[in-house]
N, C-alpha and C. Protein backbone atom coordinates (compact mmCIF):
# COMPACT_ATOMS: atom_id res chain seq x y z
N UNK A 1 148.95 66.48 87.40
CA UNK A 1 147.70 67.09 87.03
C UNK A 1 147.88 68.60 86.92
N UNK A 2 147.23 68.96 85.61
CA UNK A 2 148.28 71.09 85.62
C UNK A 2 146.50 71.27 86.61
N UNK A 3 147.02 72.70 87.34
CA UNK A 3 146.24 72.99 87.85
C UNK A 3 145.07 74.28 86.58
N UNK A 4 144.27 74.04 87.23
CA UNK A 4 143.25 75.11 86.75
C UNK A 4 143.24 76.43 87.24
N UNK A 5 143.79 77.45 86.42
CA UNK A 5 143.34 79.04 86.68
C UNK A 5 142.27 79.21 87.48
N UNK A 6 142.71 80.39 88.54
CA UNK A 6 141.26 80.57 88.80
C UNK A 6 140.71 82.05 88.01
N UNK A 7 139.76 82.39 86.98
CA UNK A 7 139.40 83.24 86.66
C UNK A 7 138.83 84.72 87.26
N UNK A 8 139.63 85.74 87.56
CA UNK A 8 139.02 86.84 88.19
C UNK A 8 138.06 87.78 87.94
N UNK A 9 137.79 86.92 86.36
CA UNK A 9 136.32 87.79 85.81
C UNK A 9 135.32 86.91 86.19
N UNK A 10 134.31 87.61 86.59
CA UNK A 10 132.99 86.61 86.90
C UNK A 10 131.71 86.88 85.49
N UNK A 11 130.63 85.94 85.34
CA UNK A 11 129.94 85.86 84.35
C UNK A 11 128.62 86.64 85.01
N UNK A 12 128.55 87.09 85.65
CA UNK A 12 127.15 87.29 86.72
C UNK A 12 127.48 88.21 87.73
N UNK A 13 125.73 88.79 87.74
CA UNK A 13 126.37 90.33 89.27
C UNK A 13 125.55 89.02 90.21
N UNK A 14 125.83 89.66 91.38
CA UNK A 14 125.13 88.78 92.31
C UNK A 14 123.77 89.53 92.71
N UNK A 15 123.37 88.86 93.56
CA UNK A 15 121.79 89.45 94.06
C UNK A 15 121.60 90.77 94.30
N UNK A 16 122.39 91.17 95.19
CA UNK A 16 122.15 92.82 95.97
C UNK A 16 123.31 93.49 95.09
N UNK A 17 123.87 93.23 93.65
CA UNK A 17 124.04 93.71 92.77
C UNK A 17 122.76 94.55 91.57
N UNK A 18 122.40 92.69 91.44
CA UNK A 18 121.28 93.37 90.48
C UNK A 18 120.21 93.87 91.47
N UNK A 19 120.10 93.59 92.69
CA UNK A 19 119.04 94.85 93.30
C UNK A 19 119.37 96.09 93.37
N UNK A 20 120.78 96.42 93.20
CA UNK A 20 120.95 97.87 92.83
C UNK A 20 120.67 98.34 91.18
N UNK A 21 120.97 97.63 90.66
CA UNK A 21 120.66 97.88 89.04
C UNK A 21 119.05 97.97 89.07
N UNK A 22 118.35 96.80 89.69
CA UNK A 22 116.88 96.80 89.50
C UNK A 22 116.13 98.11 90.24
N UNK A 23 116.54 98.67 91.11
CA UNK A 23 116.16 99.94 91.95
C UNK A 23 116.73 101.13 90.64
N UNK A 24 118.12 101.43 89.96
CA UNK A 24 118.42 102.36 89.61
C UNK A 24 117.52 102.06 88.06
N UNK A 25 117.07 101.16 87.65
CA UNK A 25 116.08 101.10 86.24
C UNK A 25 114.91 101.45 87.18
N UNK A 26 114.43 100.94 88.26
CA UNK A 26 113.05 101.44 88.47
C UNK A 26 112.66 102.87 88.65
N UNK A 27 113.81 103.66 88.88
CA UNK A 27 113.68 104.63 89.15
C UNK A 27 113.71 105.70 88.06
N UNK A 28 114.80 105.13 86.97
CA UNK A 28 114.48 105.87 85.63
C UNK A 28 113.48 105.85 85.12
N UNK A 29 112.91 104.58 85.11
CA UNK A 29 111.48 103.82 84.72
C UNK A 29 110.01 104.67 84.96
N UNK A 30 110.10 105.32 86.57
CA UNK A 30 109.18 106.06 87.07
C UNK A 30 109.43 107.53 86.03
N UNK A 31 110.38 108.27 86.02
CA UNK A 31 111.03 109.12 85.51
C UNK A 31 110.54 109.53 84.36
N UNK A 32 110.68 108.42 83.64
CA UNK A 32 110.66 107.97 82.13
C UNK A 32 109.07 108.17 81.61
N UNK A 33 108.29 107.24 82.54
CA UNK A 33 106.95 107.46 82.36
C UNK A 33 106.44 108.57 82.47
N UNK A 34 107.04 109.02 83.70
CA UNK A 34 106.08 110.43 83.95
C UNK A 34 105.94 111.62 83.37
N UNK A 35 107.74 111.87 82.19
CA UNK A 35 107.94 112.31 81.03
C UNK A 35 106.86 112.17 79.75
N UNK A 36 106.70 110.83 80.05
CA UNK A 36 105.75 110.58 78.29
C UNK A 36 104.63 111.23 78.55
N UNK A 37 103.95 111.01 80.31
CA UNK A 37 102.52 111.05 80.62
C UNK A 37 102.10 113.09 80.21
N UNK A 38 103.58 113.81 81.05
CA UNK A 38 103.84 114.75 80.36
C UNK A 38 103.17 115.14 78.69
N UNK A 39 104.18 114.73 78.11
CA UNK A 39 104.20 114.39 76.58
C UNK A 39 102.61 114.66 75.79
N UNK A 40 102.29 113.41 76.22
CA UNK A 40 100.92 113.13 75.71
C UNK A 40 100.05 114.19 76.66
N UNK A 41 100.06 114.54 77.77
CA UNK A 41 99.05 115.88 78.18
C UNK A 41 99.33 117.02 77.28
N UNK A 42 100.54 117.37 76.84
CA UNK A 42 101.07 118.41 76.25
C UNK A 42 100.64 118.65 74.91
N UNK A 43 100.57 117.22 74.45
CA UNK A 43 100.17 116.78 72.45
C UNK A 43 98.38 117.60 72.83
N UNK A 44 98.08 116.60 73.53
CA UNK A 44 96.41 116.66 74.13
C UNK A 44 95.95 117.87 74.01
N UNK A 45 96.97 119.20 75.04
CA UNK A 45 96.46 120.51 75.73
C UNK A 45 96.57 121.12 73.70
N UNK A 46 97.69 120.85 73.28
CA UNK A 46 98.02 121.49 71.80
C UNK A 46 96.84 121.45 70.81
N UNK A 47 96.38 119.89 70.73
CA UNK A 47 95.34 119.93 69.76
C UNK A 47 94.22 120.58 69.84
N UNK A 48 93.57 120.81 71.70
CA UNK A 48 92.57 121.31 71.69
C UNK A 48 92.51 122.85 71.40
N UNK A 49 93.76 123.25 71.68
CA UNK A 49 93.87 124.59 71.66
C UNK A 49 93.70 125.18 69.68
N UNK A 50 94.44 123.97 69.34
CA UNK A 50 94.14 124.39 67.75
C UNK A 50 92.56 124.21 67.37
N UNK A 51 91.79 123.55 67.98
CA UNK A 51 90.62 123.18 67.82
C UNK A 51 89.42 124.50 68.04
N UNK A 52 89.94 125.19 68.92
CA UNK A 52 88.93 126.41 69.53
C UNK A 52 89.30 127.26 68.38
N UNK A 53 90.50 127.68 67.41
CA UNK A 53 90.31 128.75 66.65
C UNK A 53 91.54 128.46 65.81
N UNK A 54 91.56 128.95 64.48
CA UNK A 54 92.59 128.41 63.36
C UNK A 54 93.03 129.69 62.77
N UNK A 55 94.47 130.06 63.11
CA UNK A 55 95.14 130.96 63.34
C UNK A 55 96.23 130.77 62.10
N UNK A 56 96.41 130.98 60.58
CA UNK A 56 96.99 130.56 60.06
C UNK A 56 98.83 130.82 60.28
N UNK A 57 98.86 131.90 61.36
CA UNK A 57 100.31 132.27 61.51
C UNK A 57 100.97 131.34 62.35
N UNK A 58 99.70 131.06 63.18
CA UNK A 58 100.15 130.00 64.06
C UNK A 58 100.70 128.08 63.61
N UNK A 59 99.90 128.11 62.44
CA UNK A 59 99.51 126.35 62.10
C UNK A 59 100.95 126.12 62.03
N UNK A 60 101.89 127.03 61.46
CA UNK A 60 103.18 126.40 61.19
C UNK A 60 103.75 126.21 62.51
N UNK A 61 104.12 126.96 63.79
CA UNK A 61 104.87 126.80 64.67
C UNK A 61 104.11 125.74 65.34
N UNK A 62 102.62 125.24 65.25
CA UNK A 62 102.10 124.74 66.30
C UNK A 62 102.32 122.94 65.44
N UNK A 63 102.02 123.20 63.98
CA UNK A 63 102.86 121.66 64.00
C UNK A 63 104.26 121.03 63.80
N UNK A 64 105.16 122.33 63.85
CA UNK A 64 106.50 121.63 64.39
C UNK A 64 106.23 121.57 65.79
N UNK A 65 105.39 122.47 66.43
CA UNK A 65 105.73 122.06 68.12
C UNK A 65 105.61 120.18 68.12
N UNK A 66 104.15 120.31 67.76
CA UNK A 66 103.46 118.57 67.76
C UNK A 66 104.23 117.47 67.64
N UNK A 67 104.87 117.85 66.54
CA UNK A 67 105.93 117.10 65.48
C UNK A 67 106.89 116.51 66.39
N UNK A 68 107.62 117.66 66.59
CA UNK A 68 108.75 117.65 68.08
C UNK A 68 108.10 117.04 69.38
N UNK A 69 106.86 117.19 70.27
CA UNK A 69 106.32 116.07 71.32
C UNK A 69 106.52 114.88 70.78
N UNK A 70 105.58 114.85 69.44
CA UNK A 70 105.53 113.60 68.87
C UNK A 70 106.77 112.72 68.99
N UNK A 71 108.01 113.22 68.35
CA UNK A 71 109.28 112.31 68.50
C UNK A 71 109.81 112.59 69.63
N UNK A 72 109.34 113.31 70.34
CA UNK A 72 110.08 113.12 72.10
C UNK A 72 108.90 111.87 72.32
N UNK A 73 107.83 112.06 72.18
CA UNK A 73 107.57 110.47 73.12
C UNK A 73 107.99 109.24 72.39
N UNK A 74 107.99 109.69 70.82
CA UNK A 74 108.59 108.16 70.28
C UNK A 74 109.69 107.69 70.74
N UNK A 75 110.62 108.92 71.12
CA UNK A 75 111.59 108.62 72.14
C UNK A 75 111.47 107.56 73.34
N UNK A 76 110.83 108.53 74.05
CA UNK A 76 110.53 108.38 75.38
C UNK A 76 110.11 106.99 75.41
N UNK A 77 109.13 106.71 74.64
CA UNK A 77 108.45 105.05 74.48
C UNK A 77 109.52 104.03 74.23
N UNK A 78 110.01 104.00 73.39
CA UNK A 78 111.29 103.22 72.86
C UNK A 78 112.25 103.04 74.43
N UNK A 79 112.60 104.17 74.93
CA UNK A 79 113.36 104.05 76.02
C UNK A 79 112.74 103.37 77.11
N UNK A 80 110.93 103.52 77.35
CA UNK A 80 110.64 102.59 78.77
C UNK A 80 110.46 101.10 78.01
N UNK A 81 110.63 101.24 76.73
CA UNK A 81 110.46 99.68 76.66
C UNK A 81 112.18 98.80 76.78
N UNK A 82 112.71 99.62 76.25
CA UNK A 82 114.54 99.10 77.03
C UNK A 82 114.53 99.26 78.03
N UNK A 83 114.21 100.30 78.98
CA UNK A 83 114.05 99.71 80.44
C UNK A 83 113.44 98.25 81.17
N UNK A 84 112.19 98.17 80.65
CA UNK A 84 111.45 97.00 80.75
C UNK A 84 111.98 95.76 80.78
N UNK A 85 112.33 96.18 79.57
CA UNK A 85 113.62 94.79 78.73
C UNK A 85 114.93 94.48 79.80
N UNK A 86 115.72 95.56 80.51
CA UNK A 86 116.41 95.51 81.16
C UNK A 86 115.90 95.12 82.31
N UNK A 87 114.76 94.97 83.38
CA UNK A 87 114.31 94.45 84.21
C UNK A 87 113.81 92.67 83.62
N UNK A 88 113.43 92.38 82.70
CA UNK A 88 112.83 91.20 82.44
C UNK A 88 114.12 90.29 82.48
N UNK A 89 115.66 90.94 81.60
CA UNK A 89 116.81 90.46 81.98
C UNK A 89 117.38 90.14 83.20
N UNK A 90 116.93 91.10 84.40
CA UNK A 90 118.00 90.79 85.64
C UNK A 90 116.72 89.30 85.85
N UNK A 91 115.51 89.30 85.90
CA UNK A 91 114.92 87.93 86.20
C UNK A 91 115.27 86.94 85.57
N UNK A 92 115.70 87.00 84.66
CA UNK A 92 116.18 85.56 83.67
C UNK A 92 117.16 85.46 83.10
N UNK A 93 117.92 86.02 84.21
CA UNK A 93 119.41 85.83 84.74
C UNK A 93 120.43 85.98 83.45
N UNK A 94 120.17 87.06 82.76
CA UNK A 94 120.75 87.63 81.59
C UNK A 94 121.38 89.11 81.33
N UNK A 95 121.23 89.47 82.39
CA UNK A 95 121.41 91.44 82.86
C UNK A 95 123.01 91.32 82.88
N UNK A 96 123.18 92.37 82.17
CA UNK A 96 124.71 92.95 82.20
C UNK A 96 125.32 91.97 81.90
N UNK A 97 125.16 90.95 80.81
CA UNK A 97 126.02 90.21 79.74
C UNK A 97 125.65 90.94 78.59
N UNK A 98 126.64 91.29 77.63
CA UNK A 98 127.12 91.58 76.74
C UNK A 98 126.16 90.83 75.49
N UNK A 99 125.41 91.24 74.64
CA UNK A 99 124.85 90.20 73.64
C UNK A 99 126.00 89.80 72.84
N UNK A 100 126.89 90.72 72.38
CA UNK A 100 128.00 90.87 71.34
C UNK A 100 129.25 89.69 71.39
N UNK A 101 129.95 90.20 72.77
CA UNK A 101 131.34 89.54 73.24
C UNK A 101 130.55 88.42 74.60
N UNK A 102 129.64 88.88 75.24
CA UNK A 102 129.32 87.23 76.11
C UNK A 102 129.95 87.59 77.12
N UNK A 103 130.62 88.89 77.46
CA UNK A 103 131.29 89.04 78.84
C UNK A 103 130.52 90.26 79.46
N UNK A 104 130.76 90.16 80.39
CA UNK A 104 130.26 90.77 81.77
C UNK A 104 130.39 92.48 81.48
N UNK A 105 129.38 93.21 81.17
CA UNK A 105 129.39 94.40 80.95
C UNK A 105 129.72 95.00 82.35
N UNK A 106 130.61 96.13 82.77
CA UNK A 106 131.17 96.52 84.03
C UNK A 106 130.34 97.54 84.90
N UNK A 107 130.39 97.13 85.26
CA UNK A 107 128.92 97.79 86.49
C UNK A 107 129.28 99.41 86.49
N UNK A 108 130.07 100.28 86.37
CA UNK A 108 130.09 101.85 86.16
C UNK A 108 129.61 101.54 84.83
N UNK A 109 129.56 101.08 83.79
CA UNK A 109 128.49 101.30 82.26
C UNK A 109 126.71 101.23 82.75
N UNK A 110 126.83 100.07 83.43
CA UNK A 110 125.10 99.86 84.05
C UNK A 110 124.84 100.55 85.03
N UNK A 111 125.30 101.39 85.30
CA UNK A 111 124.92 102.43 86.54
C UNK A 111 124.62 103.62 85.67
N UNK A 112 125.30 103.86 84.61
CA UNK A 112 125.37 105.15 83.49
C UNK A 112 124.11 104.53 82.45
N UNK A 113 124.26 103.91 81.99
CA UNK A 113 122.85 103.49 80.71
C UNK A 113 122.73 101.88 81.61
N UNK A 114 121.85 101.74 82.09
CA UNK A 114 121.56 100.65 82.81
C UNK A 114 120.24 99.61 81.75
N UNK A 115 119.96 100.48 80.88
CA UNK A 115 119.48 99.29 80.10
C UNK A 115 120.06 99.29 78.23
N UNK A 116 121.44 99.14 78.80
CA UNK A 116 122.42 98.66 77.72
C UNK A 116 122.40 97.14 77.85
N UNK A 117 122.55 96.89 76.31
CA UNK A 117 122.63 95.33 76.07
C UNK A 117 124.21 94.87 75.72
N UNK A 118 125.19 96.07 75.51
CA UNK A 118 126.42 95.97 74.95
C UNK A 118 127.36 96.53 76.06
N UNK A 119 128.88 95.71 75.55
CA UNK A 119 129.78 96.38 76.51
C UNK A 119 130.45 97.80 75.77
N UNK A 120 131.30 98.30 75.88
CA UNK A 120 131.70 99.56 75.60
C UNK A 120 132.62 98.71 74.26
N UNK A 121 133.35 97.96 74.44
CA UNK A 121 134.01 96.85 73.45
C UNK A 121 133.17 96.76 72.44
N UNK A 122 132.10 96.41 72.34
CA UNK A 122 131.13 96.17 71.45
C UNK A 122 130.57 97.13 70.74
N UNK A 123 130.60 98.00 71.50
CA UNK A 123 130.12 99.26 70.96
C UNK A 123 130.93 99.97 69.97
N UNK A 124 132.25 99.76 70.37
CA UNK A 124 133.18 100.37 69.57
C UNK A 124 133.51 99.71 68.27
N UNK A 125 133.23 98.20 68.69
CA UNK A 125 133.95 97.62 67.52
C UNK A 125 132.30 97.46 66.62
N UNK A 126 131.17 98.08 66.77
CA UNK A 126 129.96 98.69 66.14
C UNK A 126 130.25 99.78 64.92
N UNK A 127 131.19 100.92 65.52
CA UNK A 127 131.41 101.65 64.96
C UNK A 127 132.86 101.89 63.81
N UNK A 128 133.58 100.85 64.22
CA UNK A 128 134.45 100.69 63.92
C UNK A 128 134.90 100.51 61.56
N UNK A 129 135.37 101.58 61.04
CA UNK A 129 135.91 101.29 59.37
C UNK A 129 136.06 100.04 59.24
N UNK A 130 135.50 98.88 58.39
CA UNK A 130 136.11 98.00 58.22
C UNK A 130 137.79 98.80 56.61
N UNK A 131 138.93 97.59 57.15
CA UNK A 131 139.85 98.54 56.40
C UNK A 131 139.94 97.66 54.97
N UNK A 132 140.52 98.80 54.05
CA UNK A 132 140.12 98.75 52.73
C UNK A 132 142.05 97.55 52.40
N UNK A 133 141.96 96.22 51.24
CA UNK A 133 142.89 95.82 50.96
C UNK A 133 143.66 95.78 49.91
């Protein structure tokens, strides 16, 4: 009977793994929000201020300012919803697999962007020339 390998890669973090992943997203998570909540006071304080008096030297700098909040929270939004996404994963036992290659994304990547869906492999071979024949 040949024997069976034993494999030293595992498919899965374990519990008080992903409770460290789930603590280091919650914490960006808080972070993250409190940035947008920022954001949108900032859009808020801007409009009213254009509202009390119309300053034509001003209209230009004050709607690139807007412009610029504006795509920082579109940012910002996009990012707590990959966070989100990355918590709904560690519950349904899908966190830190790879969508791409199916292997075990390495826990220094999910400590650094913790709501990545790809391994660094994947990523590369994302960017990667296809070559000319």
């Amino acid at each position: 009977m040949a024997k069976k390998k034993s494999s030293k890669t595992k498919n899965f973090y374990t519990p008080s793994e992903l409770q460290e992943f789930r603590e280091i997203i919650n914490k960006k998570l808080t972070e993250a929000k409190e940035e947008y909540r920022y954001l949108v006071e900032s859009l808020k304080e801007s409009n009213e201020s254009a509202a009390d008096g119309f300053n034509m030297t001003e209209f230009g700098s004050d709607t690139i300012d807007k412009e610029q909040t504006e795509m920082f929270m579109s940012r910002q939004k996009k990012f707590i919803t990959q966070l989100e996404r990355a918590l709904e994963r560690i519950e349904n036992g899908t966190y830190g697999i790879c969508k791409v290659t199916g292997k075990l994304i390495p826990k220094e990547r999910l400590r650094v962007v913790p709501h990545t869906e790809s391994s660094m492999e994947a990523k590369l071979k994302q960017y990667e020339k296809p070559q000319r024949g």
